[in-house]
N, C-alpha and C. Protein backbone atom coordinates (compact mmCIF):
# COMPACT_ATOMS: atom_id res chain seq x y z
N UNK A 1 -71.65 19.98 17.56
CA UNK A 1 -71.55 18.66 16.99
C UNK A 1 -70.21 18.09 17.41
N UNK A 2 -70.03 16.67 18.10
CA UNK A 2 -68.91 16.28 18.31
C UNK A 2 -68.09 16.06 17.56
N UNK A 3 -66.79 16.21 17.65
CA UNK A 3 -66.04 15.51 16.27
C UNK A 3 -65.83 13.97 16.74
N UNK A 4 -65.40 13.53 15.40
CA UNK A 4 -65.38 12.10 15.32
C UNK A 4 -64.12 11.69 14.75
N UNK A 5 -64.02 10.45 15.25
CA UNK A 5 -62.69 10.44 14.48
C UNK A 5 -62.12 10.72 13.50
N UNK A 6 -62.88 10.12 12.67
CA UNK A 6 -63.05 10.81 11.21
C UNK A 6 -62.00 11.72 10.81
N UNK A 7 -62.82 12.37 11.49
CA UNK A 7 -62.34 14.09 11.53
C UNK A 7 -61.12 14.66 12.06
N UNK A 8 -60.99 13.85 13.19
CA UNK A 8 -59.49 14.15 14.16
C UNK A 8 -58.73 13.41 12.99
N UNK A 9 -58.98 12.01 12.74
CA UNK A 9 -57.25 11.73 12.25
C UNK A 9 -57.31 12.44 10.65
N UNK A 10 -58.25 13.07 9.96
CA UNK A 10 -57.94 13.57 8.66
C UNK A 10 -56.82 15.15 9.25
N UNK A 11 -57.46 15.88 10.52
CA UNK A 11 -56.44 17.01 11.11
C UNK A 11 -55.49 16.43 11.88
N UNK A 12 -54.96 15.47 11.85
CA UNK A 12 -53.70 14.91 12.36
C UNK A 12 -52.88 14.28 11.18
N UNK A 13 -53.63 14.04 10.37
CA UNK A 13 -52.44 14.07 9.12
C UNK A 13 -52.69 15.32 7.97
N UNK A 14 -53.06 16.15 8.37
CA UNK A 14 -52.71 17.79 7.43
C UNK A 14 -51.46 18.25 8.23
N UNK A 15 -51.05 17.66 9.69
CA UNK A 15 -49.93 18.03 10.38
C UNK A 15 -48.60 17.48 9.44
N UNK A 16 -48.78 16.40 9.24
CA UNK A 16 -47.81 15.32 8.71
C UNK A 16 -47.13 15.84 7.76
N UNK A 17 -47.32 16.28 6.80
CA UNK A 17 -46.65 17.38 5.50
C UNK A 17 -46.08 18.35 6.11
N UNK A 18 -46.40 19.44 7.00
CA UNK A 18 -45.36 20.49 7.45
C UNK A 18 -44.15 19.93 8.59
N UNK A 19 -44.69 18.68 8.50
CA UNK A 19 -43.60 18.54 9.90
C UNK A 19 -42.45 17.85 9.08
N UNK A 20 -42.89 16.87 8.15
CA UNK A 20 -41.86 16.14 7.22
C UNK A 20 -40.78 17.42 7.02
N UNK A 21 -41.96 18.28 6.00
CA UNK A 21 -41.05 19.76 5.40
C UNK A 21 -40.20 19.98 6.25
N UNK A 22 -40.77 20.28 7.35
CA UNK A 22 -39.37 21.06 8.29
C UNK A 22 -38.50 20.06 8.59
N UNK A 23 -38.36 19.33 9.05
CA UNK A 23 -37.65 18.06 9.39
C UNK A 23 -36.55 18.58 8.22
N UNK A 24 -37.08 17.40 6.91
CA UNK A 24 -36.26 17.41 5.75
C UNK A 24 -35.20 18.79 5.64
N UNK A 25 -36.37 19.87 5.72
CA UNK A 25 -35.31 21.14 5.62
C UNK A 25 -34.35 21.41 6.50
N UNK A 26 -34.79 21.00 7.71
CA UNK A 26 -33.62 21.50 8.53
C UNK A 26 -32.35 20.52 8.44
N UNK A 27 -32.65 18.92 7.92
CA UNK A 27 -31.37 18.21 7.61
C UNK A 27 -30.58 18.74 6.73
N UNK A 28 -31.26 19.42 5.52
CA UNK A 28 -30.68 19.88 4.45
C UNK A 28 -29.56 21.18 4.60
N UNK A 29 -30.44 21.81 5.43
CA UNK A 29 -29.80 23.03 6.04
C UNK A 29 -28.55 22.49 6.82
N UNK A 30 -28.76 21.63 7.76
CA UNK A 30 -27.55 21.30 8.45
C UNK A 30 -26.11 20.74 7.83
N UNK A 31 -26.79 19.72 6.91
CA UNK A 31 -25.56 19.37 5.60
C UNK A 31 -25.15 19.96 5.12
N UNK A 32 -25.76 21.34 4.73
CA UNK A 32 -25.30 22.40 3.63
C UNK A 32 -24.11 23.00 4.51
N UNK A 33 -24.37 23.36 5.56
CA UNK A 33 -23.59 24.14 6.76
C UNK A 33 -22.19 23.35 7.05
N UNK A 34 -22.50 22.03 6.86
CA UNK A 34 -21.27 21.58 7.63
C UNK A 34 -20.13 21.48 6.73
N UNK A 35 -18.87 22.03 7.25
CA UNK A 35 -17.48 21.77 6.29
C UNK A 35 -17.31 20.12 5.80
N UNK A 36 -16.99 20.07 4.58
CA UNK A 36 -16.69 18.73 4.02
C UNK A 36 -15.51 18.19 4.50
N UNK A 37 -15.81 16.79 4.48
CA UNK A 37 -14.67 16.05 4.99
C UNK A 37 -13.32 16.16 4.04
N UNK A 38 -12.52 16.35 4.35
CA UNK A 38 -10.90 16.19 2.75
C UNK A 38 -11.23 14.82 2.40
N UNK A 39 -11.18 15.18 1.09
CA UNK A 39 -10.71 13.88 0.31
C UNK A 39 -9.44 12.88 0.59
N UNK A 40 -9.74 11.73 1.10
CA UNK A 40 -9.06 10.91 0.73
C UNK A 40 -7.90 11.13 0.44
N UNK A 41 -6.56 10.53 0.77
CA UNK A 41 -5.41 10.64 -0.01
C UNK A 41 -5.60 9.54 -0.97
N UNK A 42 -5.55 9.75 -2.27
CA UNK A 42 -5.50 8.60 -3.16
C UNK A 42 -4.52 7.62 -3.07
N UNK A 43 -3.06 8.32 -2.90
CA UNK A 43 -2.37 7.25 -2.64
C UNK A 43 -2.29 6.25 -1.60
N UNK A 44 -2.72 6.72 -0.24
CA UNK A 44 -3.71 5.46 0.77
C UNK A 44 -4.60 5.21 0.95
N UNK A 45 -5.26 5.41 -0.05
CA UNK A 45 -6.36 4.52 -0.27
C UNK A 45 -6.00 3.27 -1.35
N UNK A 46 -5.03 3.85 -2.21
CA UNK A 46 -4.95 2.53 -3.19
C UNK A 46 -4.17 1.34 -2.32
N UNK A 47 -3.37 2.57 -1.37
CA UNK A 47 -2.24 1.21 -0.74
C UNK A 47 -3.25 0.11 0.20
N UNK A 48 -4.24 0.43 0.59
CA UNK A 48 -4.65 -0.66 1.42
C UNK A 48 -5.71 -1.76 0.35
N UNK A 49 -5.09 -2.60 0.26
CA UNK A 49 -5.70 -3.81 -0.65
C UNK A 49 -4.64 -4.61 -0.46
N UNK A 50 -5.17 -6.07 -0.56
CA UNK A 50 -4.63 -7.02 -0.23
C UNK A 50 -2.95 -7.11 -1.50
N UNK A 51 -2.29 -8.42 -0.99
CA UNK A 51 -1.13 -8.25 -1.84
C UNK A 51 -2.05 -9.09 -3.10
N UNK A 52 -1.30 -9.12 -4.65
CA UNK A 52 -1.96 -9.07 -5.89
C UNK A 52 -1.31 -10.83 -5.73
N UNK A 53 -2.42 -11.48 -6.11
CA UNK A 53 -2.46 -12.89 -6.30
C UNK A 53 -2.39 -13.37 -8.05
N UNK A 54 -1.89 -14.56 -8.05
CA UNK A 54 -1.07 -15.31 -6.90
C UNK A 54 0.23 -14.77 -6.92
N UNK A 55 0.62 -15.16 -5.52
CA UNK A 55 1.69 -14.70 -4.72
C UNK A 55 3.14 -15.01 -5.52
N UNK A 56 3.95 -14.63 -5.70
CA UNK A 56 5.35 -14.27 -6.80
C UNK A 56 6.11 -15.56 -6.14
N UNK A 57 6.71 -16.09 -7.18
CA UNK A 57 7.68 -17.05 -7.49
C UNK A 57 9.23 -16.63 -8.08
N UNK A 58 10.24 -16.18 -7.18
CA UNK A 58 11.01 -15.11 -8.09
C UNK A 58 12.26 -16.53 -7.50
N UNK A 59 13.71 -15.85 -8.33
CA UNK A 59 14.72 -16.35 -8.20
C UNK A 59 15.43 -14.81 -7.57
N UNK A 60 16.35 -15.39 -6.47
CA UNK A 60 16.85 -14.74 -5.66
C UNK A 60 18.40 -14.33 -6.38
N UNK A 61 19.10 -13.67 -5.95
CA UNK A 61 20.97 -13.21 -6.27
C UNK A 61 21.19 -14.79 -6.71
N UNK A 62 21.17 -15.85 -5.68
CA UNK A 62 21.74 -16.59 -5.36
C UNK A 62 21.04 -18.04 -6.54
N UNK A 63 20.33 -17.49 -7.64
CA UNK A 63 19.59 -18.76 -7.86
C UNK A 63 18.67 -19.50 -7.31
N UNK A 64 17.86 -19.09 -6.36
CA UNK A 64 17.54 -19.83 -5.29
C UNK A 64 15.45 -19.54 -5.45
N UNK A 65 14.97 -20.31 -5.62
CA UNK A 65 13.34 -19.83 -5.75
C UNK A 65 13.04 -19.32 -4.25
N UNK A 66 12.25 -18.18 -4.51
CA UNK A 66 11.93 -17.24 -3.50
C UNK A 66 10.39 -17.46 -3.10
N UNK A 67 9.49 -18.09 -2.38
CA UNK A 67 8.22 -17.73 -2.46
C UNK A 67 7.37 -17.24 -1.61
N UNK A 68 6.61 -15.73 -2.40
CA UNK A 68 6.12 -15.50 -1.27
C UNK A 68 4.95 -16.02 -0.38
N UNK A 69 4.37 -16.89 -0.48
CA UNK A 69 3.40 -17.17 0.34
C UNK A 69 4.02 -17.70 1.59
N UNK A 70 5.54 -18.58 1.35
CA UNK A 70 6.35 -18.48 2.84
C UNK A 70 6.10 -17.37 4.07
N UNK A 71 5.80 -16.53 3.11
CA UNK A 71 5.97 -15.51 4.51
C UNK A 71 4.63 -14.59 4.68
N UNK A 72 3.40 -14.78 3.67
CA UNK A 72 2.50 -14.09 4.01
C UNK A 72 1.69 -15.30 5.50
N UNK A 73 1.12 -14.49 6.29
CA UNK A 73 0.57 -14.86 7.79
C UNK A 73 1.77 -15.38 8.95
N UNK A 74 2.96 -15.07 8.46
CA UNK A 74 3.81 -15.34 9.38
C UNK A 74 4.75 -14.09 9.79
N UNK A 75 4.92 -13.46 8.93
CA UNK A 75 5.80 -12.07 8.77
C UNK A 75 4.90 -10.97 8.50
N UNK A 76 5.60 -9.68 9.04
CA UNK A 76 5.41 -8.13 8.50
C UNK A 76 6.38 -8.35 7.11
N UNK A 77 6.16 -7.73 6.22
CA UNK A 77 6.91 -7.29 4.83
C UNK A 77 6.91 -5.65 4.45
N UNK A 78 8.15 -5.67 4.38
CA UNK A 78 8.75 -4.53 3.48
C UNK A 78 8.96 -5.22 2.03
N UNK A 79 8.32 -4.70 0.95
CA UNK A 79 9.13 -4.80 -0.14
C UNK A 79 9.00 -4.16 -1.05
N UNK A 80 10.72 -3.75 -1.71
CA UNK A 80 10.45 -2.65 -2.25
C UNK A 80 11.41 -3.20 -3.52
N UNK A 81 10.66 -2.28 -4.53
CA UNK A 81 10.90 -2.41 -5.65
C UNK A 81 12.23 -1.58 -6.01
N UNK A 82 13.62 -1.81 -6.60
CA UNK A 82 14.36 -0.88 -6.86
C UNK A 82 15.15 -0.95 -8.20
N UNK A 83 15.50 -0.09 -8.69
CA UNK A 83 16.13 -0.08 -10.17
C UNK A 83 17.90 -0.66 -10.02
N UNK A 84 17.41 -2.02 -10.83
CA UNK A 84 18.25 -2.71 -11.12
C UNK A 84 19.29 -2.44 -12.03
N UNK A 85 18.93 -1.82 -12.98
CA UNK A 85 20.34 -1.32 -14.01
C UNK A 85 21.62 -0.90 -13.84
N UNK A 86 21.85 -0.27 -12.92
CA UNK A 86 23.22 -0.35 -12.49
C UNK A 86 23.76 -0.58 -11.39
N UNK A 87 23.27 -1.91 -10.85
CA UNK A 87 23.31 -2.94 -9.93
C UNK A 87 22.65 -2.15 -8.90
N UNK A 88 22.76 -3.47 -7.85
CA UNK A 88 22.13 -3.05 -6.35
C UNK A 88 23.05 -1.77 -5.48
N UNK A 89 24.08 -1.43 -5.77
CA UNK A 89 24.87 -0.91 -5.05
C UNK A 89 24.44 0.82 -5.24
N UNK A 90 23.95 1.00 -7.06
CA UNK A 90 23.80 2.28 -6.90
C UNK A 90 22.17 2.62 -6.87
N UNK A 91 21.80 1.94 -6.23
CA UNK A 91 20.54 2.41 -6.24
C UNK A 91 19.68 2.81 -4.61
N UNK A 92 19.39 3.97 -4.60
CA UNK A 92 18.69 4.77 -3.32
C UNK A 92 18.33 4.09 -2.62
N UNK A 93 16.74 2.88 -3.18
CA UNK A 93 16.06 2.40 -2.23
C UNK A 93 16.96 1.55 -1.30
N UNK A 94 17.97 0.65 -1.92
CA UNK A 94 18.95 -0.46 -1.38
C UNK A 94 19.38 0.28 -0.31
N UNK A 95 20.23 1.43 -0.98
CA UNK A 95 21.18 2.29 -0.08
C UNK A 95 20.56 2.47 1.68
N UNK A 96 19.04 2.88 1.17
CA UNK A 96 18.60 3.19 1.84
C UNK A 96 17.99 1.94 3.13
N UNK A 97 17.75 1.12 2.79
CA UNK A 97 17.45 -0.41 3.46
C UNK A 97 18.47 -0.63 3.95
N UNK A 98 19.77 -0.54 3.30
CA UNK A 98 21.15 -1.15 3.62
C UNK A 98 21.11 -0.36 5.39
N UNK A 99 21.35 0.93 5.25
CA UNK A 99 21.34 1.96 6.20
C UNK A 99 20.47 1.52 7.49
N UNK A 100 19.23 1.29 6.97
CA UNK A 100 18.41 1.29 8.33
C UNK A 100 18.06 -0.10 8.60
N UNK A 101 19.02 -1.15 8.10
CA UNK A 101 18.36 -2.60 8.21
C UNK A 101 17.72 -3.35 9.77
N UNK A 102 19.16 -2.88 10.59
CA UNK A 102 19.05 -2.93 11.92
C UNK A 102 17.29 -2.38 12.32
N UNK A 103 17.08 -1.20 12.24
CA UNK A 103 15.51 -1.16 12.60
C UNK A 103 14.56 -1.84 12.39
N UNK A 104 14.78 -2.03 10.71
CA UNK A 104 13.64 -2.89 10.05
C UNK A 104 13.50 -3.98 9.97
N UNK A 105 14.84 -4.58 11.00
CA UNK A 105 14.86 -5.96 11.77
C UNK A 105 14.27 -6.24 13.18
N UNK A 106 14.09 -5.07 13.36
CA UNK A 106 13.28 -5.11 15.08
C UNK A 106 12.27 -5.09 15.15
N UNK A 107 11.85 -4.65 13.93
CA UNK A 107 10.48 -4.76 13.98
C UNK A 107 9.54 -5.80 13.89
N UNK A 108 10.76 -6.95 13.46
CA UNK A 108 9.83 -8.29 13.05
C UNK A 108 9.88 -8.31 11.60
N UNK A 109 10.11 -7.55 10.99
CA UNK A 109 9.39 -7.76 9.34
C UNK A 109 10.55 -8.16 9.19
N UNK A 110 10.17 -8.75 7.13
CA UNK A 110 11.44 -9.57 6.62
C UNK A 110 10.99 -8.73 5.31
N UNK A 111 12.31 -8.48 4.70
CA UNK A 111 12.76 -7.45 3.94
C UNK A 111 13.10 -8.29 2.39
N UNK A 112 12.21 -7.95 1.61
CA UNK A 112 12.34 -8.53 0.24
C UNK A 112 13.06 -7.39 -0.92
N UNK A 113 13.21 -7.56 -1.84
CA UNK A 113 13.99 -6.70 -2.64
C UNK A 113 13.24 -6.92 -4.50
N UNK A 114 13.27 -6.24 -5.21
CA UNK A 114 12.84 -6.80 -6.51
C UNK A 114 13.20 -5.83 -7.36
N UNK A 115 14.13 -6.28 -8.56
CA UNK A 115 13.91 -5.35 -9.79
C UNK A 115 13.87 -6.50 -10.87
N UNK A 116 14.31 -5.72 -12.18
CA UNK A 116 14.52 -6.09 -13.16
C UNK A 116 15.92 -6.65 -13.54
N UNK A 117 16.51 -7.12 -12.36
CA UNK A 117 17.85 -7.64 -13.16
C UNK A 117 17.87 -9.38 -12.90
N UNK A 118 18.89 -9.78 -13.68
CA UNK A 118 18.90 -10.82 -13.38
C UNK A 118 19.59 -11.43 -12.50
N UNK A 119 19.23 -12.76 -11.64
CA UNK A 119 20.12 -13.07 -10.40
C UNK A 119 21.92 -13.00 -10.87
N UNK A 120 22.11 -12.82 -11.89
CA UNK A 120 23.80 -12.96 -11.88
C UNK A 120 23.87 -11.48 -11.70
N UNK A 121 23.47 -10.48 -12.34
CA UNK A 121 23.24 -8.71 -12.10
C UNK A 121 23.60 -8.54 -10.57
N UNK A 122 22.61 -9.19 -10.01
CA UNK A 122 22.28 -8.75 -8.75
C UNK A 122 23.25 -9.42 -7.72
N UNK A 123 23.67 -10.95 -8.12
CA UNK A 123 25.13 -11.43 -7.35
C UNK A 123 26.20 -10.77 -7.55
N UNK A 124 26.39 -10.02 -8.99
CA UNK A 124 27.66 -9.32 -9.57
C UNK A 124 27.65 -7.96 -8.57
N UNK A 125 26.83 -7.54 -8.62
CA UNK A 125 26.73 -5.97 -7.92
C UNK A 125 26.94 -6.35 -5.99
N UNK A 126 26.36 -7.24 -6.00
CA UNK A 126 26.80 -7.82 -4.07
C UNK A 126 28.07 -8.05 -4.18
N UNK A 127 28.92 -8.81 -5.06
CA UNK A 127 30.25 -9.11 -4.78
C UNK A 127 31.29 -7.30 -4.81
N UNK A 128 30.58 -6.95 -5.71
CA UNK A 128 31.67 -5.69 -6.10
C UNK A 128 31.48 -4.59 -5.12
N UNK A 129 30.32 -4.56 -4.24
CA UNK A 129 30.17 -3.70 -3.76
C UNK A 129 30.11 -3.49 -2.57
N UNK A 130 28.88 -4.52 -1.69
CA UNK A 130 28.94 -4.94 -0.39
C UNK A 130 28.33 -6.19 -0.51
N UNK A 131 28.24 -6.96 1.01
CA UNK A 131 26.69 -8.06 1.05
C UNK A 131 25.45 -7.30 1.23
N UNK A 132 24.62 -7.97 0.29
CA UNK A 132 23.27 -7.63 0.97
C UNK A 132 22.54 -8.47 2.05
N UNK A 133 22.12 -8.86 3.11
CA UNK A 133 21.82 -9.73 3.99
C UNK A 133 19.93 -9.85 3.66
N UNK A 134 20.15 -9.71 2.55
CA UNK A 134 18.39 -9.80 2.20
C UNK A 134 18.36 -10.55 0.71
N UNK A 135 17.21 -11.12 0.51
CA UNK A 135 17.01 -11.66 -0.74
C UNK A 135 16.65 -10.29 -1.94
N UNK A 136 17.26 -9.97 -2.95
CA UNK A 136 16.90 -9.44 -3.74
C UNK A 136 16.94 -10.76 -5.53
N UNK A 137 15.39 -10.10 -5.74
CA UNK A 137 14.70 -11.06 -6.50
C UNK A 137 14.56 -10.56 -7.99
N UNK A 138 14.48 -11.06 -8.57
CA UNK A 138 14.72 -10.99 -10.12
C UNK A 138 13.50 -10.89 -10.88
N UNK A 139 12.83 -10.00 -11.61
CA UNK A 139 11.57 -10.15 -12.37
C UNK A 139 11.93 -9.07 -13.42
N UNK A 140 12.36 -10.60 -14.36
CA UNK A 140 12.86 -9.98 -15.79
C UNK A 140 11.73 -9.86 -16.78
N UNK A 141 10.88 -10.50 -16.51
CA UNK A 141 9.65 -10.17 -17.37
C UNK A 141 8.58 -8.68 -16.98
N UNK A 142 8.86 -8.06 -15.69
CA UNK A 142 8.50 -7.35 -15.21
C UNK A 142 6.90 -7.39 -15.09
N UNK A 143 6.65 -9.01 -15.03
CA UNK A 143 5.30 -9.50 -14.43
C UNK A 143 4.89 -8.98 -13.30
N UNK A 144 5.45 -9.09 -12.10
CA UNK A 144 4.90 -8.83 -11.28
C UNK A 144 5.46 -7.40 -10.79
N UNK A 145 6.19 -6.31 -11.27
CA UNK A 145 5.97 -4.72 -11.61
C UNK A 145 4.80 -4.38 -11.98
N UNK A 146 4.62 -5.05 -12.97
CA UNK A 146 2.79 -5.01 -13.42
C UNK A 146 1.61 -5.55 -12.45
N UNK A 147 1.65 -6.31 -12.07
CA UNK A 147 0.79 -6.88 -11.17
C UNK A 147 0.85 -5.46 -10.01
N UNK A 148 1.88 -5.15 -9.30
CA UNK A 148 1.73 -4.60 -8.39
C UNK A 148 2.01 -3.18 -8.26
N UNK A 149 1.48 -2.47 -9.62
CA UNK A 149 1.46 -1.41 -10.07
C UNK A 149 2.71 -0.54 -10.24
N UNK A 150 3.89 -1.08 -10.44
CA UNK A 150 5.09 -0.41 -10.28
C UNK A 150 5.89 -0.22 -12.01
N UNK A 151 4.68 -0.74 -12.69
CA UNK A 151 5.30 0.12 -14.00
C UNK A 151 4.84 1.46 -15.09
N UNK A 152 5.81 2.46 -15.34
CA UNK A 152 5.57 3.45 -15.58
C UNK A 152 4.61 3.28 -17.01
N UNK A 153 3.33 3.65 -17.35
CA UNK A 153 2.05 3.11 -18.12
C UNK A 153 2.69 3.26 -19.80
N UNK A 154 3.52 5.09 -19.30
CA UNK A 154 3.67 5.59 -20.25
C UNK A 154 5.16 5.27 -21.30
N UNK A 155 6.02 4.74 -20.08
CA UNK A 155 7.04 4.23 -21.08
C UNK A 155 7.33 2.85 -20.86
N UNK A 156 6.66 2.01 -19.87
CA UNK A 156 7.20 0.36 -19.90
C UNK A 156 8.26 0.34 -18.74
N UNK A 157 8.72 1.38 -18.05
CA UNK A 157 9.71 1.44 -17.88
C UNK A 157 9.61 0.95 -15.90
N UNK A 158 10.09 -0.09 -14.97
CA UNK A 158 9.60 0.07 -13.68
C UNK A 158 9.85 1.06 -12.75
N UNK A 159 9.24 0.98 -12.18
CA UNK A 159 9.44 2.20 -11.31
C UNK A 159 9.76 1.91 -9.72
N UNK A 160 10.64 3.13 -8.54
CA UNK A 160 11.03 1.97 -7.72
C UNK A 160 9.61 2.54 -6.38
N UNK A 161 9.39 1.42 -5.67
CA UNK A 161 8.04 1.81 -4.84
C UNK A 161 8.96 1.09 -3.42
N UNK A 162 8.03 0.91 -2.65
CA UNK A 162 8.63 0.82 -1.19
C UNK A 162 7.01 0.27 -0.81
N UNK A 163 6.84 -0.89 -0.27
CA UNK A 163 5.05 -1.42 0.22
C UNK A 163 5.82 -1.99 1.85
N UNK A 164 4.41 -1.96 2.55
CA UNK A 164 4.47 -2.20 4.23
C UNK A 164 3.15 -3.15 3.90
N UNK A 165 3.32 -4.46 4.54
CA UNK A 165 2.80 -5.11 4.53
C UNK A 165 2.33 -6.16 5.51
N UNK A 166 0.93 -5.87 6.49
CA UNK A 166 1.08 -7.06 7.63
C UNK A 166 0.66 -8.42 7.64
N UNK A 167 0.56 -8.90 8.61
CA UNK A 167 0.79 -10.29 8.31
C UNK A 167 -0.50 -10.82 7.80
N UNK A 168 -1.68 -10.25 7.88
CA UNK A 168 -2.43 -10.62 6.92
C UNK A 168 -2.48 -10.80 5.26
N UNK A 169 -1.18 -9.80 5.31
CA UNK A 169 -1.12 -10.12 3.40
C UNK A 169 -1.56 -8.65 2.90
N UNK A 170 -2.26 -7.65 3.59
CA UNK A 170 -2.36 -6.72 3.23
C UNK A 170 -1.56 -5.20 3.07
N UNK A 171 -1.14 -4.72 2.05
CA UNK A 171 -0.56 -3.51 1.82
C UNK A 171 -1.56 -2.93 2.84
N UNK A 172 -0.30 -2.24 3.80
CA UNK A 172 -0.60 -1.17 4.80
C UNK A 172 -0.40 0.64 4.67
N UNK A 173 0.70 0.08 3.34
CA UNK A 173 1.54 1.80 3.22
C UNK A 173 2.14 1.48 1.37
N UNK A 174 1.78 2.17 0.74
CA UNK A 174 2.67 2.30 -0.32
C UNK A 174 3.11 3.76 -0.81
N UNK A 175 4.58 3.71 -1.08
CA UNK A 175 5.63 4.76 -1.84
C UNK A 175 6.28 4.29 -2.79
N UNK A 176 6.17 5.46 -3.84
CA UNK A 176 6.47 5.19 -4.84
C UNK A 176 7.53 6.49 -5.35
N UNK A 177 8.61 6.07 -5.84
CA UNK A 177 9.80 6.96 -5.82
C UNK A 177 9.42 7.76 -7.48
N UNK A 178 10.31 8.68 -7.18
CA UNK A 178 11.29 8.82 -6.65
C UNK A 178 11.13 9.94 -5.00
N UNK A 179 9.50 11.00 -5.46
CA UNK A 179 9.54 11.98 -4.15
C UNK A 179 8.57 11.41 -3.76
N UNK A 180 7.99 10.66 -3.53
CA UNK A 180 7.54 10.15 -2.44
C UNK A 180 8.01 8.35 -1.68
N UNK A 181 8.76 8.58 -1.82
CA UNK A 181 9.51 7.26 -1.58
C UNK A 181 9.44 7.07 0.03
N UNK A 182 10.22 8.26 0.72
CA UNK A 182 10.41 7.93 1.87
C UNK A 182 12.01 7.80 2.60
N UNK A 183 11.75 7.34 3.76
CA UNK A 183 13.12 7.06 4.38
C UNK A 183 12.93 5.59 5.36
N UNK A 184 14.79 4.41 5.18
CA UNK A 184 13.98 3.78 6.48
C UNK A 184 13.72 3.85 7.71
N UNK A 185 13.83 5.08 8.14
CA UNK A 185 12.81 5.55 9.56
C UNK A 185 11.42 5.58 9.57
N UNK A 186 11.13 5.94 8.56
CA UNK A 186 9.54 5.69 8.06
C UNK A 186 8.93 4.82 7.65
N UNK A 187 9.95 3.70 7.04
CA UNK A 187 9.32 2.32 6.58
C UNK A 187 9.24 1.63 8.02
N UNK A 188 10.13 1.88 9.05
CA UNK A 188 10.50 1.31 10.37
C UNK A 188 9.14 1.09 11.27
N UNK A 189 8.84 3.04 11.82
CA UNK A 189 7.79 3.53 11.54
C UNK A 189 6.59 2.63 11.66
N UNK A 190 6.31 2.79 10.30
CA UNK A 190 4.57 1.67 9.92
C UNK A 190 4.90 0.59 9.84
N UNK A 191 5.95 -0.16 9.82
CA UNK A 191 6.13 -1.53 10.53
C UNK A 191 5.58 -1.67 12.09
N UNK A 192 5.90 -0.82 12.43
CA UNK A 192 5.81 -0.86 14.20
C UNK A 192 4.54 -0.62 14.20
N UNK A 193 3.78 -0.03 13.28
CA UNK A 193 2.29 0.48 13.45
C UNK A 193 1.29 -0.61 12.86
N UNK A 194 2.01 -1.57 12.55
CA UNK A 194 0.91 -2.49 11.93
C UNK A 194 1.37 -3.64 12.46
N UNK A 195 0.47 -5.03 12.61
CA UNK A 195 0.30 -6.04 13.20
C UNK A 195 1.10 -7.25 12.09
């Protein structure tokens, strides 16, 4: 008796189930086998997101309104957050900017500054100590510490960070002190590495 179609395509799909099976299994098998990718560094992953809107309105040493949207799509940005309390002079991150300014001028970027003191704090500590050739900005309400995650949850207290920023506006790199802060060879670095 001939077969008929019928018949052929009902034994061409009793194939269809063992072949799925194996298929499926052997993907499964292969996933199971393969080493997992590392997780993520959390801390770059949080750093890449745009800068926190709207863009900061600060008063500079000098009295002077600071704004940043001046410089987002025109500039690379460094800016780093540093502890204002006993002026600009004794504090690491400055020290540390002060030191490598020359680099982090070649690179194109423009170098912002921010704590919690107020512009007379921050003129008082430039006169007594050195110039700073950068705007350091005043956020006494520690609004935008908050905005841009730089205050400590648990005591109120800011904390000092270090952000790389290209000219799109987007955080490229964030450090946050005190051990992972960094150096400015390294802020220099991912300046040079970003657009």
């Amino acid at each position: 008796m001939p077969d008929s179609r019928a018949s052929r395509r009902v034994r061409t799909i009793w194939f269809v189930p063992p072949v799925a099976a194996a298929v499926i299994a052997a993907l499964v098998g292969y996933r199971l086998t393969r080493p997992a990718p590392p997780p993520p560094d959390p801390a770059i992953v949080a750093a890449i997101r745009p800068i926190p809107q709207p863009y900061f309105k600060l008063y500079d040493q000098h009295s002077e309104i600071v704004r940043l949207e001046r410089y987002v799509s025109r500039h690379k940005l460094l800016i780093a957050f540093f502890d204002g309390r006993g002026g600009p002079g004794h504090s690491p991150v400055i020290r540390e900017i002060r030191q490598g300014l020359v680099d982090l001028e070649r690179t194109g970027a423009v170098v912002l500054t921010i704590s919690a003191a107020r512009p007379a704090e921050n003129r008082e500590g430039q006169s007594r100590s050195a110039r700073f050739p950068f705007p350091m900005l005043s956020d006494v309400t520690l609004g935008e510490h908050g905005k841009w995650g730089v205050l400590d949850l648990r005591t109120g207290e800011p904390r000092e960070a270090v952000f790389i920023i290209d000219r799109l506006g987007v955080i490229r790199q964030a450090h946050f002190g005190p051990d992972r802060l960094g150096a400015a060879r390294d802020w220099a670095a991912e300046l040079r590495s970003v657009r």
